[in-house]
N, C-alpha and C. Protein backbone atom coordinates (compact mmCIF):
# COMPACT_ATOMS: atom_id res chain seq x y z
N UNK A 1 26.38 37.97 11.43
CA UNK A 1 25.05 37.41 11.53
C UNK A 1 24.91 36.33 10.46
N UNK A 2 24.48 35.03 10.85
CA UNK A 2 24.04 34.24 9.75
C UNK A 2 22.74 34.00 9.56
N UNK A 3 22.38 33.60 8.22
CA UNK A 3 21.22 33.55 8.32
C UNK A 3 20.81 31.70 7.91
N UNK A 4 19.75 31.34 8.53
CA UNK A 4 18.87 30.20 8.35
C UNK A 4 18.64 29.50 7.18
N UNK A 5 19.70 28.89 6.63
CA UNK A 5 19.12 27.83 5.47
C UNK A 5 18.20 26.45 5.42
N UNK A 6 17.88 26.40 6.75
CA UNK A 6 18.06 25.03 7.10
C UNK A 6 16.31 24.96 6.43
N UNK A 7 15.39 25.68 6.38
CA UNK A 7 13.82 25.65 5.51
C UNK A 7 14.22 25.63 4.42
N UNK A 8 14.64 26.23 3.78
CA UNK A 8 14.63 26.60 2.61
C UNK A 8 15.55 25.37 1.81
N UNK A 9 16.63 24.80 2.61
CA UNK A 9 16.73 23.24 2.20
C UNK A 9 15.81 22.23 2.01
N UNK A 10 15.22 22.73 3.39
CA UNK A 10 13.61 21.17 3.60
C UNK A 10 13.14 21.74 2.59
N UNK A 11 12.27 22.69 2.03
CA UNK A 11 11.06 22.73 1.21
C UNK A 11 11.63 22.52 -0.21
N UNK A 12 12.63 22.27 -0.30
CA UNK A 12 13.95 22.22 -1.77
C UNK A 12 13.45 20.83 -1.61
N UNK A 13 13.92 20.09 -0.63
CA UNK A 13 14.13 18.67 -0.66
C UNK A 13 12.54 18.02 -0.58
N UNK A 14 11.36 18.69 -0.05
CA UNK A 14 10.21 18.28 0.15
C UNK A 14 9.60 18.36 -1.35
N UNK A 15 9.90 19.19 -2.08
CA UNK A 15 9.37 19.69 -3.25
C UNK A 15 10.66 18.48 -4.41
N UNK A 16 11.79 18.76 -4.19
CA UNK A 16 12.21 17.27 -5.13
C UNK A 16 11.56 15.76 -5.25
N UNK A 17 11.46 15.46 -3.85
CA UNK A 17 10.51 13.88 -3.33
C UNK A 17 9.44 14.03 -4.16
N UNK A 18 8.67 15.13 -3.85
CA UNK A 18 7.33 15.34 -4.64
C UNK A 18 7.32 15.11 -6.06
N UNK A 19 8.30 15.97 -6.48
CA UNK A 19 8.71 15.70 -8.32
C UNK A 19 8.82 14.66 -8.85
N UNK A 20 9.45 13.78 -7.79
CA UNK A 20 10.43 12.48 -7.89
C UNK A 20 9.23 11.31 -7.59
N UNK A 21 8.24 11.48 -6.95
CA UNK A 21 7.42 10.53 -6.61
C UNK A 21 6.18 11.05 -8.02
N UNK A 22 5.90 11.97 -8.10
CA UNK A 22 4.95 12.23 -9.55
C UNK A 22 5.35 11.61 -10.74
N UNK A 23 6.98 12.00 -11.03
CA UNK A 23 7.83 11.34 -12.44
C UNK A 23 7.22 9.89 -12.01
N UNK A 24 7.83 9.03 -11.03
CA UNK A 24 7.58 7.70 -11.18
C UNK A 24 6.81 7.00 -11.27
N UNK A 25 5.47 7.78 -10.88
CA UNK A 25 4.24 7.45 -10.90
C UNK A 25 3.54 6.95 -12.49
N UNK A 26 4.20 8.70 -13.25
CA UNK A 26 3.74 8.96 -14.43
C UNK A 26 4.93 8.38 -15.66
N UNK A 27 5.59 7.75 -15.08
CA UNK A 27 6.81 7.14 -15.81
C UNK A 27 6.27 5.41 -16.39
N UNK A 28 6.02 4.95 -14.74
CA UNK A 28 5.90 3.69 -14.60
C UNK A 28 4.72 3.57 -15.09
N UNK A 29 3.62 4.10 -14.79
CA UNK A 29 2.19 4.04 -15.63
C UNK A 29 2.19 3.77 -16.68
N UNK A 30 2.75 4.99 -17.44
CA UNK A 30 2.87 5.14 -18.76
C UNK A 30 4.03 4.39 -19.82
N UNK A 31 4.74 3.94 -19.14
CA UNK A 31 5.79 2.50 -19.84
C UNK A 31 4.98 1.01 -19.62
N UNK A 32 4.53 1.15 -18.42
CA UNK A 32 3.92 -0.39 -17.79
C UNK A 32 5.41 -1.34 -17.55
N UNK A 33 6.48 -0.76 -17.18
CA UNK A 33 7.82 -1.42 -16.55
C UNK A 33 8.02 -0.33 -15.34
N UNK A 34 8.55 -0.84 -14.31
CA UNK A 34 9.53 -0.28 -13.28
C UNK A 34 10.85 -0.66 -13.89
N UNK A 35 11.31 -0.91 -15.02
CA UNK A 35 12.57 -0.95 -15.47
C UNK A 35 12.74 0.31 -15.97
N UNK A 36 12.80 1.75 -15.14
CA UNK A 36 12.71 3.12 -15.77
C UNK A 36 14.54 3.79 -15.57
N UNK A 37 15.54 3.97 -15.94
CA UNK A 37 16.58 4.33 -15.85
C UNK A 37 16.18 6.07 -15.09
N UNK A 38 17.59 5.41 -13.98
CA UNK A 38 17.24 6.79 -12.88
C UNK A 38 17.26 7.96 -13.77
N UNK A 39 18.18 8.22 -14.95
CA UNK A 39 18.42 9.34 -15.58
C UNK A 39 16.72 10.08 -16.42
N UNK A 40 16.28 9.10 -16.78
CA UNK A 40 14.74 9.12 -17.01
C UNK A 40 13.95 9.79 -15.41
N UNK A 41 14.06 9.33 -14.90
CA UNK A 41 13.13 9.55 -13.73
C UNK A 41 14.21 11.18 -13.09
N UNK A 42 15.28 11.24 -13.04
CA UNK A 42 15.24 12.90 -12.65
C UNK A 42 14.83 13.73 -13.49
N UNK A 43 15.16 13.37 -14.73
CA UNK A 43 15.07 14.31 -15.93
C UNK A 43 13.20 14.94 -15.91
N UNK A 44 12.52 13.85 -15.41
CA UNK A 44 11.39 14.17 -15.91
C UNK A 44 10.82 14.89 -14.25
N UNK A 45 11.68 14.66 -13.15
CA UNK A 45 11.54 15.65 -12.44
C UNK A 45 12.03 16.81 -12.01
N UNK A 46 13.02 17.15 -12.89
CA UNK A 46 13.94 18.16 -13.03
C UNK A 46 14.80 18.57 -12.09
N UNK A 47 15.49 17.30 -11.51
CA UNK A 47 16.31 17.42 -10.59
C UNK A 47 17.69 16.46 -11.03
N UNK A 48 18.89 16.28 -10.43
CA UNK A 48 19.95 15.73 -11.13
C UNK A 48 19.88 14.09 -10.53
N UNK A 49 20.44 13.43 -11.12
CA UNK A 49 20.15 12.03 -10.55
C UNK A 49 20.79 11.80 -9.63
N UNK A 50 22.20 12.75 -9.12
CA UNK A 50 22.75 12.27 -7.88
C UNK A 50 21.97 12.63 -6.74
N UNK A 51 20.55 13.16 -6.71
CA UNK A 51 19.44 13.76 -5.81
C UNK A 51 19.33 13.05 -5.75
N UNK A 52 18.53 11.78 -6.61
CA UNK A 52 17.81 10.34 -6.29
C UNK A 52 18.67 9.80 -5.95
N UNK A 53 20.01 9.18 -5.86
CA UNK A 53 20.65 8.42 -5.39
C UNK A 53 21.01 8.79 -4.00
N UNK A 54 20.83 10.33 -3.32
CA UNK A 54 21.01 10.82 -2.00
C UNK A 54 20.27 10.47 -1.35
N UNK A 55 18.91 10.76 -1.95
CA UNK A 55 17.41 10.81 -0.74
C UNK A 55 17.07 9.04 -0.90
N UNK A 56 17.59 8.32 -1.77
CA UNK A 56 16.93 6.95 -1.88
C UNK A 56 17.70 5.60 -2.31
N UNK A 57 18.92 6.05 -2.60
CA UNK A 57 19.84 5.05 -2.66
C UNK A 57 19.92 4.36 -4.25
N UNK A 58 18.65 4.17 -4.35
CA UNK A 58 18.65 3.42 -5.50
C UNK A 58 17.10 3.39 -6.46
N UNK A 59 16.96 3.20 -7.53
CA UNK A 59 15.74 3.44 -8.07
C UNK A 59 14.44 2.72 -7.64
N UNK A 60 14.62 1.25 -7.44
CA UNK A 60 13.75 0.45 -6.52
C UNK A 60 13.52 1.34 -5.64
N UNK A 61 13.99 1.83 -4.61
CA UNK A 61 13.24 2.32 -3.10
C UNK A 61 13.29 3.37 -4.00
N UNK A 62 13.16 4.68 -4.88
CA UNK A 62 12.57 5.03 -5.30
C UNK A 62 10.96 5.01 -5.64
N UNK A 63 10.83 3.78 -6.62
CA UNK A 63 9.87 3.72 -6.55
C UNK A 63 8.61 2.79 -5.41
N UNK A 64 9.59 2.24 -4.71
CA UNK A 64 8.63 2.19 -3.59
C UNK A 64 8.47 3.44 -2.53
N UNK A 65 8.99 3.82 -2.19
CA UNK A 65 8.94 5.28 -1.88
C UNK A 65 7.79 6.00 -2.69
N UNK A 66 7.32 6.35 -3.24
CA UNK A 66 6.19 6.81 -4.12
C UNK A 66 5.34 6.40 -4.40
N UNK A 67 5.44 5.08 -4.16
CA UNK A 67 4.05 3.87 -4.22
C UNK A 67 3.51 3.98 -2.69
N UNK A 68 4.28 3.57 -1.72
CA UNK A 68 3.81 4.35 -0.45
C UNK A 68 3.53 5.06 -0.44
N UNK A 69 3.76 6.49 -0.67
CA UNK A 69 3.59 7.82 -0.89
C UNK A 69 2.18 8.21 -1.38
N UNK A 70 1.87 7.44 -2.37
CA UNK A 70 0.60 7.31 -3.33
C UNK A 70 -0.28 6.51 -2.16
N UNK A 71 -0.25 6.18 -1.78
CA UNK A 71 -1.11 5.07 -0.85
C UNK A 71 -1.69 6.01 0.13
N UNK A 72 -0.47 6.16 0.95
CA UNK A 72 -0.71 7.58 1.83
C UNK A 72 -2.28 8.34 1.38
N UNK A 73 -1.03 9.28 0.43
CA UNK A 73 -1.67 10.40 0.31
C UNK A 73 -3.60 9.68 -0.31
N UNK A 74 -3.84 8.89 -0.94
CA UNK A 74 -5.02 8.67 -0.85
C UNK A 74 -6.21 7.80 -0.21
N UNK A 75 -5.26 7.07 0.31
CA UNK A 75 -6.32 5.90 0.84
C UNK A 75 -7.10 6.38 2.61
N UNK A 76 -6.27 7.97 3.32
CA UNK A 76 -6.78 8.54 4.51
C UNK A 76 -7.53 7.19 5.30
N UNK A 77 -6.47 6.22 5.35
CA UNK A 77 -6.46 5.44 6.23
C UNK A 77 -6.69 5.84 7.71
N UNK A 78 -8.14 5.17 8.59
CA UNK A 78 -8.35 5.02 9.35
C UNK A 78 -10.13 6.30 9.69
N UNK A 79 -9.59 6.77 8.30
CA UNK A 79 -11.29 7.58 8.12
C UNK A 79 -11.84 7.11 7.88
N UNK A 80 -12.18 5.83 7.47
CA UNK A 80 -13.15 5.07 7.19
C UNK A 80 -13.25 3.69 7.76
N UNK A 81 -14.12 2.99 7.79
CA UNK A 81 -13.88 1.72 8.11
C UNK A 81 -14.95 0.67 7.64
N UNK A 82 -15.38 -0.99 7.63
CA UNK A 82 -15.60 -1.59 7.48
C UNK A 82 -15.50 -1.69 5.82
N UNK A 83 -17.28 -1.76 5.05
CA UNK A 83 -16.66 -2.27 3.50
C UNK A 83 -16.34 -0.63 3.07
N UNK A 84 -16.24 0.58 3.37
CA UNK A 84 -15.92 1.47 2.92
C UNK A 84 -14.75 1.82 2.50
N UNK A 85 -13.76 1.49 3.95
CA UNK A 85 -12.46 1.41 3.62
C UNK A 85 -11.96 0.27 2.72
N UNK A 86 -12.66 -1.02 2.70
CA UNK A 86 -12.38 -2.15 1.86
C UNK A 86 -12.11 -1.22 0.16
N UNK A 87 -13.54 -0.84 0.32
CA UNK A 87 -13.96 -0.35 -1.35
C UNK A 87 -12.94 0.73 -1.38
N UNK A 88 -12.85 1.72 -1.18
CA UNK A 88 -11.67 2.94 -0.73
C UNK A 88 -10.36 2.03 -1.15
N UNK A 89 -9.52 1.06 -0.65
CA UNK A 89 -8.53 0.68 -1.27
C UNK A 89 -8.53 0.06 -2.23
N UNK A 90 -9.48 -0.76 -2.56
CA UNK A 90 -9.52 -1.32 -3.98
C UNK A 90 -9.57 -0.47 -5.13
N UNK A 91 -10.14 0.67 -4.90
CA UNK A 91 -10.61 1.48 -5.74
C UNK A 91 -9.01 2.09 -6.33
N UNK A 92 -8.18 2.80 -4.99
CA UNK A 92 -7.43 3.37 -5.10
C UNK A 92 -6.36 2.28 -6.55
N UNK A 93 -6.17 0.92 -5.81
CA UNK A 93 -5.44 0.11 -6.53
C UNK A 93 -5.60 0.12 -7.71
N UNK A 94 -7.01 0.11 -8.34
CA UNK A 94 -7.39 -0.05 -9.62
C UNK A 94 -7.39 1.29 -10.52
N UNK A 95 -7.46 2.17 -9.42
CA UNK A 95 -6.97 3.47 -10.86
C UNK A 95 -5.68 3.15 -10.94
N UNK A 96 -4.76 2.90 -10.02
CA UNK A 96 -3.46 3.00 -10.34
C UNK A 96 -2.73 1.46 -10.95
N UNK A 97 -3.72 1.04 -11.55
CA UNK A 97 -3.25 -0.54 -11.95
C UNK A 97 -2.04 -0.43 -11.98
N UNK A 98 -1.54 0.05 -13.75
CA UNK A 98 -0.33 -0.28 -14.33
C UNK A 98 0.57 0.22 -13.78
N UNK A 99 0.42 1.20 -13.03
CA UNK A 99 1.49 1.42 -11.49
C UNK A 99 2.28 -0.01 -11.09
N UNK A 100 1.00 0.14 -10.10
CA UNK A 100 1.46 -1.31 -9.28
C UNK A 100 1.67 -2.42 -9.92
N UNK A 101 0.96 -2.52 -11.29
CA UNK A 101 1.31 -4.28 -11.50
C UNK A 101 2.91 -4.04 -12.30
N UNK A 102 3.75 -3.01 -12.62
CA UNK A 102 4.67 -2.50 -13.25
C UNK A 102 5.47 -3.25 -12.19
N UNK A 103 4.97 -2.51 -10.59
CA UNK A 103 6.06 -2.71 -9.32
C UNK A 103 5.97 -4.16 -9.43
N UNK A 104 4.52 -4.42 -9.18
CA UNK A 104 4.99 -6.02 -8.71
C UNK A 104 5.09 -7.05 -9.85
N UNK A 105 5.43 -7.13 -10.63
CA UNK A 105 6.12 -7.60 -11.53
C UNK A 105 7.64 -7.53 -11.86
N UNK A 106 7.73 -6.66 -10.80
CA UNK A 106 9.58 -6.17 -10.81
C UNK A 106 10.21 -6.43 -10.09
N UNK A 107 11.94 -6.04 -9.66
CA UNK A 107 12.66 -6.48 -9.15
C UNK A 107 11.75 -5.63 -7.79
N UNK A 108 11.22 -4.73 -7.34
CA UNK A 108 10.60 -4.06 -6.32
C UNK A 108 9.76 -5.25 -5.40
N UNK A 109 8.84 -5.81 -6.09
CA UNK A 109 7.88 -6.81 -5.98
C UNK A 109 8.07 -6.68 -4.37
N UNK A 110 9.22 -6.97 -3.61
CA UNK A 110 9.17 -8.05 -2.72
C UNK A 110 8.90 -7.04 -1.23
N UNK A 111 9.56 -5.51 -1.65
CA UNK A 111 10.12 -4.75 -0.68
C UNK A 111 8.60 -3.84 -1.00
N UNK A 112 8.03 -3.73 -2.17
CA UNK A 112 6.63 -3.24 -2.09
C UNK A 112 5.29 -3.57 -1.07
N UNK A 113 5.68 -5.23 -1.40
CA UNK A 113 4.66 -5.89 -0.29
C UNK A 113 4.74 -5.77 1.09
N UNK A 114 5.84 -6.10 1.09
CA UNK A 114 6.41 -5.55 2.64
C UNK A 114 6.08 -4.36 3.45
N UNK A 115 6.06 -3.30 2.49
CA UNK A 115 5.82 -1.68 3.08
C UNK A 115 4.44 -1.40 3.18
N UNK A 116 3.67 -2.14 2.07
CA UNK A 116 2.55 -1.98 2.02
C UNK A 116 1.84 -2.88 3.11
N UNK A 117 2.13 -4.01 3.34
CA UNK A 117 1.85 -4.84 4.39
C UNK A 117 2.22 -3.86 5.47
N UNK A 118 3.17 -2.94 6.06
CA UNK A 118 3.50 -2.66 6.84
C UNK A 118 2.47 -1.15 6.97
N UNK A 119 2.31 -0.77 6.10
CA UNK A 119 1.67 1.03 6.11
C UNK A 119 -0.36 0.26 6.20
N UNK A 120 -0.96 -0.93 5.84
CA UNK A 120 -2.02 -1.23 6.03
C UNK A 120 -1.99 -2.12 6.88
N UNK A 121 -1.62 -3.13 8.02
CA UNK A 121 -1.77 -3.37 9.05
C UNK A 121 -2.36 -2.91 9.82
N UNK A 122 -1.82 -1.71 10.30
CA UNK A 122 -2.44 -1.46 11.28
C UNK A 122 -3.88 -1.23 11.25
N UNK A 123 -4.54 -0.74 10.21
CA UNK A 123 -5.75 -0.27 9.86
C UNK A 123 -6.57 -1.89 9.91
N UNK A 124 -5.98 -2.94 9.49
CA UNK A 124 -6.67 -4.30 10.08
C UNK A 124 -6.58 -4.37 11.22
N UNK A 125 -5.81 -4.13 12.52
CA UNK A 125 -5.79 -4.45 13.62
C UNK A 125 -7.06 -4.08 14.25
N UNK A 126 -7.51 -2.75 14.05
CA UNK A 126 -8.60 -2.90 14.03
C UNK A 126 -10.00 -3.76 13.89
N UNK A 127 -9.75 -4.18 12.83
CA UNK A 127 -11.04 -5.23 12.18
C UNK A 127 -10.73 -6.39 13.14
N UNK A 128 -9.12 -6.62 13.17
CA UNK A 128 -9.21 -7.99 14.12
C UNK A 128 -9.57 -7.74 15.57
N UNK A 129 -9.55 -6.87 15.99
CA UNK A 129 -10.16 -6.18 17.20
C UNK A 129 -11.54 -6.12 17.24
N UNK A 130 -12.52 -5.74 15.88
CA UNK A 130 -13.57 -5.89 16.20
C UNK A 130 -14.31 -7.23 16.14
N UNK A 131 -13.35 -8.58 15.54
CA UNK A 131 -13.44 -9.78 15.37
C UNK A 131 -13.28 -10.14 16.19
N UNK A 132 -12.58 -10.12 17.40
CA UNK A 132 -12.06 -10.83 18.62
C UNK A 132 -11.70 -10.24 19.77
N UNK A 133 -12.26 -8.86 19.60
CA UNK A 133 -12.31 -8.45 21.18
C UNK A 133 -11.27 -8.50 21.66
N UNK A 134 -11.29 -8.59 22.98
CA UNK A 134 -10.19 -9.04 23.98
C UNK A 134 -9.63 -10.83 24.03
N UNK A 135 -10.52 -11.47 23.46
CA UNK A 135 -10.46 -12.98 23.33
C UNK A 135 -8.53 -13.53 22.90
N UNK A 136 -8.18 -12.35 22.09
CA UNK A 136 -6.57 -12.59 21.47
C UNK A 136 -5.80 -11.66 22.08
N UNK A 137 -4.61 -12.10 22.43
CA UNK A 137 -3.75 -11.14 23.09
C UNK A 137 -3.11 -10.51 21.95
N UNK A 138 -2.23 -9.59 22.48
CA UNK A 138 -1.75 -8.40 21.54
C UNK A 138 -0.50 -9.01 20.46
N UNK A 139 0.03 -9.92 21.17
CA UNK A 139 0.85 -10.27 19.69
C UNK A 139 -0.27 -11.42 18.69
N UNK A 140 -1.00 -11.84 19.25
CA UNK A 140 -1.78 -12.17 17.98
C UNK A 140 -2.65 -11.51 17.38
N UNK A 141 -3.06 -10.30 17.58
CA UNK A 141 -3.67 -9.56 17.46
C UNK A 141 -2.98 -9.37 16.05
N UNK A 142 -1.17 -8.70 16.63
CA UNK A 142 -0.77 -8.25 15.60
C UNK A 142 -0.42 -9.32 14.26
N UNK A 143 -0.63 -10.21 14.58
CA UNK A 143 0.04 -11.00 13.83
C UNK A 143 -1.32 -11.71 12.71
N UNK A 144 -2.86 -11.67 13.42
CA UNK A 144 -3.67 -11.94 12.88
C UNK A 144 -3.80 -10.25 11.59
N UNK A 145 -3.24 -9.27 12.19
CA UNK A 145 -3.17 -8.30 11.49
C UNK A 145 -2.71 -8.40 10.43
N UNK A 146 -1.45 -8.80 10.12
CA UNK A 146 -0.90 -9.31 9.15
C UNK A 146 -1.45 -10.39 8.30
N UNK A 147 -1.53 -11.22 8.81
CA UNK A 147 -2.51 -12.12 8.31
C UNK A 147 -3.35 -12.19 7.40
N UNK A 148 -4.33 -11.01 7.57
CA UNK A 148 -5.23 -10.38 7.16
C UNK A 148 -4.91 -9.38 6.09
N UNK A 149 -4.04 -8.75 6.11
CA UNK A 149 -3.38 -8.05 5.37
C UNK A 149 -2.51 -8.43 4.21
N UNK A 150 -1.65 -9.56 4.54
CA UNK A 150 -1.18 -10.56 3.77
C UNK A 150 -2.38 -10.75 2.67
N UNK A 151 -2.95 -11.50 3.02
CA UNK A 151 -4.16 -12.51 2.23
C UNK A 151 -4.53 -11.49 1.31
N UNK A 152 -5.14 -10.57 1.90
CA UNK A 152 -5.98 -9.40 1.25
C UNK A 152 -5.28 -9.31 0.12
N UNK A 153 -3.80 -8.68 0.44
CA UNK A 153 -3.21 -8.45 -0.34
C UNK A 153 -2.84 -9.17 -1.77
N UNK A 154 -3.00 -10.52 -1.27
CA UNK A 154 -2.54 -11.84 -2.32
C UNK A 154 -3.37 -11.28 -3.18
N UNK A 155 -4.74 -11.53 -2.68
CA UNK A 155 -6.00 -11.23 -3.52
C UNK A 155 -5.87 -10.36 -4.76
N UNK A 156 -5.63 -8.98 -3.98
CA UNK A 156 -5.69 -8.06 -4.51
C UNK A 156 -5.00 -7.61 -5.91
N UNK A 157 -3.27 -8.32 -5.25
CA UNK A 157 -1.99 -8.88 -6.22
C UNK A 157 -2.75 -9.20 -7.65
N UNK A 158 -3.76 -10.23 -7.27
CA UNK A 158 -4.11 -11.35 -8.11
C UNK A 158 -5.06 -10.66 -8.96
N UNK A 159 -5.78 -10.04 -8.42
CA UNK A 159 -6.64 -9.42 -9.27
C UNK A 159 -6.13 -8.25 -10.19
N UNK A 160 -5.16 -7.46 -9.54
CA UNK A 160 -4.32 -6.75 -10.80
C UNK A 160 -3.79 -7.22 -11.47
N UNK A 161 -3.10 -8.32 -11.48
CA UNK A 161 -2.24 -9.20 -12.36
C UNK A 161 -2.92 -9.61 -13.38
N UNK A 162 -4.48 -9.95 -13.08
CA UNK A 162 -4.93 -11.03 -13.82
C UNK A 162 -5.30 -10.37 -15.36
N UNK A 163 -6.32 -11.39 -15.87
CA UNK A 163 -6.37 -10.31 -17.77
C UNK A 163 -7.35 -9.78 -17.93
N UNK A 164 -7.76 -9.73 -17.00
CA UNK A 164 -9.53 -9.08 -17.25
C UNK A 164 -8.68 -7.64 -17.45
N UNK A 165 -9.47 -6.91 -18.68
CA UNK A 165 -9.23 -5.36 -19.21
C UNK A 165 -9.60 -4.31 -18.38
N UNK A 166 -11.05 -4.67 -17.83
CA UNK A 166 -11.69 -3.51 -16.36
C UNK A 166 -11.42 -4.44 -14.97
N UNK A 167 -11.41 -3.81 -13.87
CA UNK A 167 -11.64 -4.40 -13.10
C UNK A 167 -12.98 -3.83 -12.41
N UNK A 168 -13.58 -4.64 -11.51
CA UNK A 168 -14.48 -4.54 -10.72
C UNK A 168 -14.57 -4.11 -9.41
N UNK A 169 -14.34 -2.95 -8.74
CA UNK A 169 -13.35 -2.61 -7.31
C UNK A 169 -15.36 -3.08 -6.57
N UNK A 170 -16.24 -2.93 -7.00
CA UNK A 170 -17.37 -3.25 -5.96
C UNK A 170 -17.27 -4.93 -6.35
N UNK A 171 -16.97 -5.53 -7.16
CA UNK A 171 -16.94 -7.42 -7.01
C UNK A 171 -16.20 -7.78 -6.06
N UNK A 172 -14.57 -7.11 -6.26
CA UNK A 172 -13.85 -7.32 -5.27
C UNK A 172 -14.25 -7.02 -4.10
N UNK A 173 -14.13 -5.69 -3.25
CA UNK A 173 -14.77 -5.60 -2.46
C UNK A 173 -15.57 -6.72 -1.87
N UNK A 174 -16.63 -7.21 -2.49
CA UNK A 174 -17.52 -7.62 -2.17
C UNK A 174 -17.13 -9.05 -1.23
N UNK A 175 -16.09 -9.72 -2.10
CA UNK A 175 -15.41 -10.99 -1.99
C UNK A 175 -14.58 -10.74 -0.99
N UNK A 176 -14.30 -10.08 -0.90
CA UNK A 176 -12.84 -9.33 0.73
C UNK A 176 -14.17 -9.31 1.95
N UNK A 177 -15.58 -8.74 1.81
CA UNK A 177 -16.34 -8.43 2.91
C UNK A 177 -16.35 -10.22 3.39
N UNK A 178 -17.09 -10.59 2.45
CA UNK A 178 -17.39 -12.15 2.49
C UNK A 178 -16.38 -13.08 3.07
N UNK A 179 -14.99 -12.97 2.72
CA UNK A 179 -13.94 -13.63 3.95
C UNK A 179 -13.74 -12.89 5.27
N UNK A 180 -14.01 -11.68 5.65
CA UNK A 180 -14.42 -11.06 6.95
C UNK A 180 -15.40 -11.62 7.39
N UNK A 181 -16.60 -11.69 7.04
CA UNK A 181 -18.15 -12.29 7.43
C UNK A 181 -18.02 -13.67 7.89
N UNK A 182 -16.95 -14.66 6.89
CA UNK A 182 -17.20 -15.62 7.18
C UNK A 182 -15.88 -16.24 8.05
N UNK A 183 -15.33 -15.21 8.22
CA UNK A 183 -13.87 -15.19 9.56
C UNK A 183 -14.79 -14.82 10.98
N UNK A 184 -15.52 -14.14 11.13
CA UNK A 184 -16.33 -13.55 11.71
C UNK A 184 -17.03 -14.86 12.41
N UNK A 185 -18.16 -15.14 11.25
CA UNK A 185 -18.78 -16.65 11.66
C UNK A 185 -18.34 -17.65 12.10
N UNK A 186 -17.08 -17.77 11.64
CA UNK A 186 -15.86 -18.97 12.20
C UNK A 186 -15.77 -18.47 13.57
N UNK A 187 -15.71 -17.66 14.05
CA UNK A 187 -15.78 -17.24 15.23
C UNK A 187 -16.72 -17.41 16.27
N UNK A 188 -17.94 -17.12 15.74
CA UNK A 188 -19.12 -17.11 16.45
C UNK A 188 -19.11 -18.89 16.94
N UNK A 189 -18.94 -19.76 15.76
CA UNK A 189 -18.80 -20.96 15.65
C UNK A 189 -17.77 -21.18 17.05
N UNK A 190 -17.22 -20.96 16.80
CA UNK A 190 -15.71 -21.36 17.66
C UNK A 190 -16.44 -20.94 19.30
N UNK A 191 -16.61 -19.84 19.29
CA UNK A 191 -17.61 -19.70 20.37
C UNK A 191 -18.73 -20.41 21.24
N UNK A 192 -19.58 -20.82 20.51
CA UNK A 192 -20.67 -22.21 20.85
C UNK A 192 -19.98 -22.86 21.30
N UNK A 193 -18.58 -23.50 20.55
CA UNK A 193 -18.26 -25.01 20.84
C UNK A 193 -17.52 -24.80 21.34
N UNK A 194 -16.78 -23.60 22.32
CA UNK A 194 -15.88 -23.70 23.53
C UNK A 194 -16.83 -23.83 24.86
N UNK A 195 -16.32 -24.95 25.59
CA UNK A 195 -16.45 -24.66 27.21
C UNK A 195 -16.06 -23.82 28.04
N UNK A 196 -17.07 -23.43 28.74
CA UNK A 196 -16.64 -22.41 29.63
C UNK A 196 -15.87 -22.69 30.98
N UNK A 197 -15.14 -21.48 31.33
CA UNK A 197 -14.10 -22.42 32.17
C UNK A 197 -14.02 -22.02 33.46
């Protein structure tokens, strides 16, 4: 008779990720570099470093792996919507400043944006859906998705980067509603001055 290892692997390996995404969190925070040596980052999750090099190849997707992860687990994307969800991610960003501005300041920078562009998209497709209806077909849809997501993001980039000591997640916010409103109006605009056909 054999018996079933195959759980008791997953919740081994579900519970390392977990360790492994907390260390980097609380690594990178607390240095203000993603220049964290893998041996640092198992140690402080108490797992061996040839773990991190199994489940992730390398310390970069490490820590993007956990920056996603972090995103995830708080931003409950798609429970909210209009400036709620706006305020909801800004918010999230700004507790976790020296996180992220660690990543994007690093060799990560490029593959961060990317994932993150990729894990909040869709949650704009929406907005561009409620901007344009049926008026855009589905690959511009998706692509205005991005778009939108992109930009945001620049913004957002910009505002962690920048030197202000607090940030303001309701200013921001506020300034993200205001290029919706006035994407929106561009619309309405665009509307009037098409002929009907």
């Amino acid at each position: 008779m054999s018996i079933d290892t195959t759980d008791g692997r997953e919740l081994r390996a579900v519970r390392s990720r977990a360790a492994l995404f907390a260390a980097a969190v609380e690594l990178v925070s607390g240095r203000g570099s993603a220049n964290i040596p893998v041996t640092d980052l198992a140690g402080a999750a108490g797992v061996s470093r040839q773990l991190v090099y199994l489940h992730f190849g390398d310390r970069d997707a490490l820590l993007v792996a956990a920056a996603i992860d972090l995103a995830q687990r708080e931003l409950a994307l798609g429970a909210q919507s209009g400036r709620a969800a706006i305020l909801a991610t800004v918010r999230h960003f700004a507790a976790h400043r020296e996180f992220y501005r660690a990543l994007l300041t690093g060799p990560c920078a490029f593959t961060l944006t990317t994932a993150l562009t990729d894990l909040l998209a869709p949650a704009n497709r929406q907005v561009v859906l409620g901007l344009f209806g049926d008026r855009a077909g589905t690959g511009t849809v998706d692509d205005l998705a991005v778009f939108l997501t992109g930009g945001a993001g620049a913004l957002i980039n910009a505002w962690l980067l920048g030197d202000e000591e607090s940030l303001d997640p309701e200013e921001l916010t506020d300034r993200l509603v205001r290029l919706l409103r006035t994407l929106g109006g561009l619309l309405e605009e665009d509307r009037c001055h098409t002929p009907n056909s």
